[in-house]
N, C-alpha and C. Protein backbone atom coordinates (compact mmCIF):
# COMPACT_ATOMS: atom_id res chain seq x y z
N UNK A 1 79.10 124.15 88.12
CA UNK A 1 80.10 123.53 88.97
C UNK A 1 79.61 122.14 89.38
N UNK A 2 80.60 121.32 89.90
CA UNK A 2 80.20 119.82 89.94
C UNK A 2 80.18 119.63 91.76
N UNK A 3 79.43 119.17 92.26
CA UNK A 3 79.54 119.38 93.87
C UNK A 3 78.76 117.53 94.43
N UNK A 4 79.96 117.14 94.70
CA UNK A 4 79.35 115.80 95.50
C UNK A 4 79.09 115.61 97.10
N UNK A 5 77.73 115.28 97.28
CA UNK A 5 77.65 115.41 98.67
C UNK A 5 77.82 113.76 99.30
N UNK A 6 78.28 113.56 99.93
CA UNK A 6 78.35 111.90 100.90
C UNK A 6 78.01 111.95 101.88
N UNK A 7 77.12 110.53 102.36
CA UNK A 7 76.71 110.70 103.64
C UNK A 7 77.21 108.96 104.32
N UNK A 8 76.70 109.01 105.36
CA UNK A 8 76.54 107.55 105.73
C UNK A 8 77.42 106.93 105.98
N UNK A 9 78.67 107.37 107.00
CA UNK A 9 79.96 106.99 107.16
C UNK A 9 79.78 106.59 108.73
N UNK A 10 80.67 105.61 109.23
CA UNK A 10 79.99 105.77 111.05
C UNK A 10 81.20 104.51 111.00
N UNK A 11 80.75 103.83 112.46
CA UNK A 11 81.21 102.60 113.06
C UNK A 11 80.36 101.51 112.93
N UNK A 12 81.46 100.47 112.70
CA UNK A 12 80.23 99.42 112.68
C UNK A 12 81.21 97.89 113.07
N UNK A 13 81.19 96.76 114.04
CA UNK A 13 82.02 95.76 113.90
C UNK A 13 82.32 95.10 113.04
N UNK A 14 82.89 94.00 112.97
CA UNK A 14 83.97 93.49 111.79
C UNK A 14 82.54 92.34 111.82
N UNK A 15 82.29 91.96 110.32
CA UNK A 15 81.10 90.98 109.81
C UNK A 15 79.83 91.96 109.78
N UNK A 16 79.22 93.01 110.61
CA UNK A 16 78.52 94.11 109.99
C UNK A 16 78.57 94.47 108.63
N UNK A 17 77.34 95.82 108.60
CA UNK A 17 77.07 95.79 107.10
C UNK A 17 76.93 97.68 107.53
N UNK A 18 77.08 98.34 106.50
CA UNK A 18 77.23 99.64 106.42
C UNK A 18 77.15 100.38 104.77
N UNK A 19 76.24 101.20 104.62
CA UNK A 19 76.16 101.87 103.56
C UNK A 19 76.60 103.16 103.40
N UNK A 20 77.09 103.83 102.28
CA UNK A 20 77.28 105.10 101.74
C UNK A 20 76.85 105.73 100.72
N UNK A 21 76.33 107.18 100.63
CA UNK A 21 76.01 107.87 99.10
C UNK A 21 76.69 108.42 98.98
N UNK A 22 76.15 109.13 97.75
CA UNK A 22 77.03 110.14 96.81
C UNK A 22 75.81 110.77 96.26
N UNK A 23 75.80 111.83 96.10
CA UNK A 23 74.70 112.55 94.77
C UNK A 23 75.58 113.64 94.61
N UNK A 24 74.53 113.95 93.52
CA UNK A 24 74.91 114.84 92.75
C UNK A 24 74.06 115.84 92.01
N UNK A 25 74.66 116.36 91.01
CA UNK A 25 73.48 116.99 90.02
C UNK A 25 73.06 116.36 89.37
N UNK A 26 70.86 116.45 88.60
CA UNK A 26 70.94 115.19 87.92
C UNK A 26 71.65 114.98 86.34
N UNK A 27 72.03 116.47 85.90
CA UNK A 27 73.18 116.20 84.89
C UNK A 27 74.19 115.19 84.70
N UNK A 28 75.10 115.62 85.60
CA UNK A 28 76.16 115.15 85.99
C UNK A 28 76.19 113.38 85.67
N UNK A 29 74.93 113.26 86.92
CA UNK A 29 75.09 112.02 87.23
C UNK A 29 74.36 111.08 86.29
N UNK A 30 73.85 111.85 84.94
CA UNK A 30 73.17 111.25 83.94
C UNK A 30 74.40 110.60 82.80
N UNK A 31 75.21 111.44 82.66
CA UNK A 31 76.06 111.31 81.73
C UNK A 31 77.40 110.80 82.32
N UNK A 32 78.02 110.39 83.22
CA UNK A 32 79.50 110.64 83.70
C UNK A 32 79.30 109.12 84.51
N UNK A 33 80.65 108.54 84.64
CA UNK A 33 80.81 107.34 85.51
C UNK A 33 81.03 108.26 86.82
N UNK A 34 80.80 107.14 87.82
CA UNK A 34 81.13 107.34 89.04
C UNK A 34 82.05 106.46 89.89
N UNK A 35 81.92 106.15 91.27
CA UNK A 35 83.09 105.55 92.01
C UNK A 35 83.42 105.80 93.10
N UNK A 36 83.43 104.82 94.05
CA UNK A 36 83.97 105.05 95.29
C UNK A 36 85.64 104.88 95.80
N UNK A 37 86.40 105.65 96.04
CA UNK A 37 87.80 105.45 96.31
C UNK A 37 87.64 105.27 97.91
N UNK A 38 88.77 104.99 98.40
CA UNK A 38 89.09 104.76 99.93
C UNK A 38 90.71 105.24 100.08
N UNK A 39 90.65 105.74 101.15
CA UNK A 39 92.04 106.12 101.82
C UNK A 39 92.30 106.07 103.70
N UNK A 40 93.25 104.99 103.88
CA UNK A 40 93.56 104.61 105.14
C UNK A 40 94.57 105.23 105.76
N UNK A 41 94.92 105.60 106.66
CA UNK A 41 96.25 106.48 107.44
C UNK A 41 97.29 105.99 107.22
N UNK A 42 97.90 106.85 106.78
CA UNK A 42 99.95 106.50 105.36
C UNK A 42 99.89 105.82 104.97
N UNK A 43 98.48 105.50 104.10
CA UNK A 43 98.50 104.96 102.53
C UNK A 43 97.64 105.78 101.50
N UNK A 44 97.78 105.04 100.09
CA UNK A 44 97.48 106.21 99.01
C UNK A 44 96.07 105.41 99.06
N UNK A 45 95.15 106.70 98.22
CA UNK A 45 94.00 106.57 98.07
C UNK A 45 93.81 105.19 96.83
N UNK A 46 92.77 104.71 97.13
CA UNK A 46 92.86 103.08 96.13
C UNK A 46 91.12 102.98 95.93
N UNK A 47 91.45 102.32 94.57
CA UNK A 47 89.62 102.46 93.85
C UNK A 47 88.72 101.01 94.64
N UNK A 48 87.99 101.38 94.89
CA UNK A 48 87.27 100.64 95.91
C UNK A 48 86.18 100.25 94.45
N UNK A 49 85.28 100.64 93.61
CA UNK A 49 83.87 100.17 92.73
C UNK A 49 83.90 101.66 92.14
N UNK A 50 83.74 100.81 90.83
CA UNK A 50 82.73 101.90 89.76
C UNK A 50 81.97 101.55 89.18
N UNK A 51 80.69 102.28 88.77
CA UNK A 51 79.54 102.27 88.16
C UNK A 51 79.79 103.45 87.01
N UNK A 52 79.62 102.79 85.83
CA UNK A 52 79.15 103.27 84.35
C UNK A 52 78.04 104.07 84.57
N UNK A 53 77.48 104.93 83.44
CA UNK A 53 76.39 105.59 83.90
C UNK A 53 75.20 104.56 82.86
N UNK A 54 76.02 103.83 82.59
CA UNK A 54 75.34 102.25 81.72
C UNK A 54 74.47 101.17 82.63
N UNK A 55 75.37 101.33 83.82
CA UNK A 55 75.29 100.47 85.17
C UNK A 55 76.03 99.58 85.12
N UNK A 56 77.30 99.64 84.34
CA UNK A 56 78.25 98.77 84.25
C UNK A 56 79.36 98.46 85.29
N UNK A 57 79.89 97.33 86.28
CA UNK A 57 80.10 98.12 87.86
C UNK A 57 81.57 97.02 87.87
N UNK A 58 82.89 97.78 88.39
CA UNK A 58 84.20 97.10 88.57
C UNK A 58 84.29 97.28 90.12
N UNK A 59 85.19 96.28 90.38
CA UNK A 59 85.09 96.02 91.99
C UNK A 59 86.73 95.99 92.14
N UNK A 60 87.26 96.51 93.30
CA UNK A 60 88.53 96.18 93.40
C UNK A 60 88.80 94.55 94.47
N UNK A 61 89.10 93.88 93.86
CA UNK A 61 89.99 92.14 94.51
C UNK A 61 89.48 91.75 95.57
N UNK A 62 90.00 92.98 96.74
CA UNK A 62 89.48 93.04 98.08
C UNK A 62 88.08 93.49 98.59
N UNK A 63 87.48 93.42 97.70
CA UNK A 63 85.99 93.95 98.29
C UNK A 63 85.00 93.07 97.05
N UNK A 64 85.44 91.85 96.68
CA UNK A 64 84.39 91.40 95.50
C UNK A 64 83.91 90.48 96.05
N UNK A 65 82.42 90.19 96.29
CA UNK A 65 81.40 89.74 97.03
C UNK A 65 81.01 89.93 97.96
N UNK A 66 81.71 91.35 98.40
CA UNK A 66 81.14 91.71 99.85
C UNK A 66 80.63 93.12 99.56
N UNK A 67 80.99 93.89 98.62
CA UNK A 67 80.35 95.08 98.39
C UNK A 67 79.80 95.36 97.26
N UNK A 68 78.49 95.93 97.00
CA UNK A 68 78.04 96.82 95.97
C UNK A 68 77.54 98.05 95.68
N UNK A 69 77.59 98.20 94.46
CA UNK A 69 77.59 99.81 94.37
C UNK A 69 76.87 99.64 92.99
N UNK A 70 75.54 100.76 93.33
CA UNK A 70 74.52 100.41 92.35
C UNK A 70 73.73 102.15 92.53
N UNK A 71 73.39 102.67 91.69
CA UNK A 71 72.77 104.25 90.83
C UNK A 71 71.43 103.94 91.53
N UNK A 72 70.37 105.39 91.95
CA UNK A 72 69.63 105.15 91.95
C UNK A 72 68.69 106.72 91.30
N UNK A 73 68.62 106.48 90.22
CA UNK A 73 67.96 107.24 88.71
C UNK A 73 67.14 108.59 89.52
N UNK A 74 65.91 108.16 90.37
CA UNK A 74 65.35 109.11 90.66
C UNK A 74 66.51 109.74 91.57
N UNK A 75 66.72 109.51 92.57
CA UNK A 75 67.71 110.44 93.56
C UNK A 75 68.92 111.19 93.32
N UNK A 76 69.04 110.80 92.10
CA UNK A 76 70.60 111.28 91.49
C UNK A 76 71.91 110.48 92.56
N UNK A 77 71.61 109.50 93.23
CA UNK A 77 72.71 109.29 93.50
C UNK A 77 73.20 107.94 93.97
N UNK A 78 74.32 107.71 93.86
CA UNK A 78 75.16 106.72 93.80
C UNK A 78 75.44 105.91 94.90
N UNK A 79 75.38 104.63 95.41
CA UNK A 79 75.72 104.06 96.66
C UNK A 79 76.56 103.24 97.07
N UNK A 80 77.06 103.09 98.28
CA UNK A 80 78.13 101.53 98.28
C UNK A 80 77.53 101.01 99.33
N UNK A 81 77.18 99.76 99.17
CA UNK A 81 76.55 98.75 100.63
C UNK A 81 77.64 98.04 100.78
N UNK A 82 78.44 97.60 101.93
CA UNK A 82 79.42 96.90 102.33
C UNK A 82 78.95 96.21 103.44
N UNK A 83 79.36 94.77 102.93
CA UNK A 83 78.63 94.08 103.65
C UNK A 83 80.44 93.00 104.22
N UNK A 84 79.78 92.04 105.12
CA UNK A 84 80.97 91.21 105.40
C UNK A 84 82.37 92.33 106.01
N UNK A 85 81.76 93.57 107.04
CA UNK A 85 83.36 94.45 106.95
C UNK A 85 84.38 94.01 107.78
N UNK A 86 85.54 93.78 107.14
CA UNK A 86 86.68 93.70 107.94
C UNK A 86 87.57 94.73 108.66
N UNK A 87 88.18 94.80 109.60
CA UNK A 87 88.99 96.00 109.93
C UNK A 87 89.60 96.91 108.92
N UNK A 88 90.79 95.63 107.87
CA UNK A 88 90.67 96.56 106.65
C UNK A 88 90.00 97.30 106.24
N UNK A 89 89.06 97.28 106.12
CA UNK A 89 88.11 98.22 105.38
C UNK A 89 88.36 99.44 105.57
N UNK A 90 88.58 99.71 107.33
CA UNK A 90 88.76 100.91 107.71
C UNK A 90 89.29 102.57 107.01
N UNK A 91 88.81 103.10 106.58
CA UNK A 91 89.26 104.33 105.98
C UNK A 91 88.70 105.29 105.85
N UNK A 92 88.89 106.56 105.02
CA UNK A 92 87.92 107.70 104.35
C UNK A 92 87.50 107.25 103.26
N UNK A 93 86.79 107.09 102.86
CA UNK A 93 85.64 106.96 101.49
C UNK A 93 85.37 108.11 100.96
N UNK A 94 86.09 108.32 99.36
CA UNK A 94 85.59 109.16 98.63
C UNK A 94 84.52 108.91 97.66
N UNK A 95 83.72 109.77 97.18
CA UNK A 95 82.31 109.75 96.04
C UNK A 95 83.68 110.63 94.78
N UNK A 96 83.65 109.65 94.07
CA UNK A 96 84.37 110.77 92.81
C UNK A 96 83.81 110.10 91.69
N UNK A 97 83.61 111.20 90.71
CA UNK A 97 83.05 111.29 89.23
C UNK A 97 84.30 111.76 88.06
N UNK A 98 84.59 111.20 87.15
CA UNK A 98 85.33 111.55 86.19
C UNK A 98 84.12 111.86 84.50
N UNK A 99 84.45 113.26 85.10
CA UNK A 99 83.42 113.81 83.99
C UNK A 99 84.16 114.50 82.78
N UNK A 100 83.25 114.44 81.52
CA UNK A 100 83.68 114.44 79.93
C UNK A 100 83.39 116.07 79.87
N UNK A 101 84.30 116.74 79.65
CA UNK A 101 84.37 118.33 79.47
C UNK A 101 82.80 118.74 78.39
N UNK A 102 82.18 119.71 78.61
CA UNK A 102 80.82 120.05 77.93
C UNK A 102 79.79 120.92 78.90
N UNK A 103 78.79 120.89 78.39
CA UNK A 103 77.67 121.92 78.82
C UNK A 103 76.73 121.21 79.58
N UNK A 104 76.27 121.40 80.63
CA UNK A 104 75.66 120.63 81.72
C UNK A 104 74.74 121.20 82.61
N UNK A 105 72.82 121.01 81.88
CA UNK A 105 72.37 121.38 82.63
C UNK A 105 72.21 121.80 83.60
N UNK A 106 72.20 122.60 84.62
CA UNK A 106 72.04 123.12 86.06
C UNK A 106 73.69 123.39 86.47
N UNK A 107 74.41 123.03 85.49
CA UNK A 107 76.31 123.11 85.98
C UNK A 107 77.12 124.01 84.81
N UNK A 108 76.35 124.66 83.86
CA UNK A 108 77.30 125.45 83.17
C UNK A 108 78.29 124.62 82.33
N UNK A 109 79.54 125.10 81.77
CA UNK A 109 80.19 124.55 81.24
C UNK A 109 81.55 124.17 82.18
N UNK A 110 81.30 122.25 82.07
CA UNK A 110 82.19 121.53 83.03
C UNK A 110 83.60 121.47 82.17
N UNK A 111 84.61 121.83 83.47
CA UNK A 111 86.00 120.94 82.68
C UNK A 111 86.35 119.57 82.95
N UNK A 112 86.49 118.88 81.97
CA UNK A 112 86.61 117.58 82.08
C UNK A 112 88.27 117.39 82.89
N UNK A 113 87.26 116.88 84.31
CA UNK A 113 88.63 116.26 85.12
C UNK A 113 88.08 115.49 86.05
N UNK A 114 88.75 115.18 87.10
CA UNK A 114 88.02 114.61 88.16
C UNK A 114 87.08 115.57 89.42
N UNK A 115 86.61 114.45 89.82
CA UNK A 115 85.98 115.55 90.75
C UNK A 115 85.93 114.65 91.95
N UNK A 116 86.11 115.29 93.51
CA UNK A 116 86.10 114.67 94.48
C UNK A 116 85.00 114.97 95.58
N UNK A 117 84.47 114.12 96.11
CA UNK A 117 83.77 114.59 97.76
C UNK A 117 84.69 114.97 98.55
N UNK A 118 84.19 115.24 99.53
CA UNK A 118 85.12 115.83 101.11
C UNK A 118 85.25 114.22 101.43
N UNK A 119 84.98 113.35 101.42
CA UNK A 119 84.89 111.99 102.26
C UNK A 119 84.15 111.68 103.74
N UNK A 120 84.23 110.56 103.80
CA UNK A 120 83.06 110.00 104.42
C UNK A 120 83.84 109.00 105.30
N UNK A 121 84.01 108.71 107.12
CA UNK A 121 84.64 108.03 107.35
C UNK A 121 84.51 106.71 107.62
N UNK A 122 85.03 105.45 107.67
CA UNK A 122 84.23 104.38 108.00
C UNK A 122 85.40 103.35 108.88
N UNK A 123 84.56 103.25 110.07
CA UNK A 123 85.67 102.44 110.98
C UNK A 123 85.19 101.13 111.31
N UNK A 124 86.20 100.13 110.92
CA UNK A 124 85.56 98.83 111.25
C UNK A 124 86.40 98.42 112.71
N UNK A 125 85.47 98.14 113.49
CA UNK A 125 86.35 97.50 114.75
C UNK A 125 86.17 95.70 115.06
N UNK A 126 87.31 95.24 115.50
CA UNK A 126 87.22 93.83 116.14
C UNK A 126 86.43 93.14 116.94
């Protein structure tokens, strides 16, 4: 089974800096892209950064030069540093992996779909 844990969600003012993880299994997170989504109150969830398991990394418009999101090999897991935060920012932060259906050390045999965290909250204030 595929199980993402997130941490590192809190308050922080607007121009602050705030980080988040993700891990995983080190299967998983050997072979499969990853990604942070965000979701704000009565709006849809929207792709915030992804990382390749290449280290290849897309940023969404609103968050390019102020956030990154970069693997870290030994820990199995995945991070977002947000830096420069604006109120926007404000939301739930998901850790999601879109994994390739197959056999996966320590996870049995995965079905290739998505997979989500519980989320992680992050409030930017004025």
């Amino acid at each position: 089974q595929v199980q993402l844990v997130e941490s590192g969600g809190g308050s922080v003012q607007a121009g602050g800096s705030l980080s988040v993880s993700c891990a995983t299994s080190r299967s998983i997170y050997r072979f499969n892209d990853m990604g942070w989504y965000r979701q704000a109150p009565g709006l849809q969830r929207e792709l915030v950064a992804k990382i390749t398991s290449g280290g290849i990394t897309n940023y969404a418009d609103s968050v390019k030069g102020r956030f990154t999101i970069s693997r870290d090999n030994a820990k199995n897991t995945v991070y977002l540093r947000m830096n420069s935060l604006k109120p926007e920012d404000t939301a739930v932060y998901y850790c999601n992996v879109e994994v390739a259906p197959g056999w996966y050390n320590g996870a049995g045999y995965v079905p290739g779909r998505s997979y989500w965290g519980k989320g992680t909250p992050v409030t930017v204030t004025s």
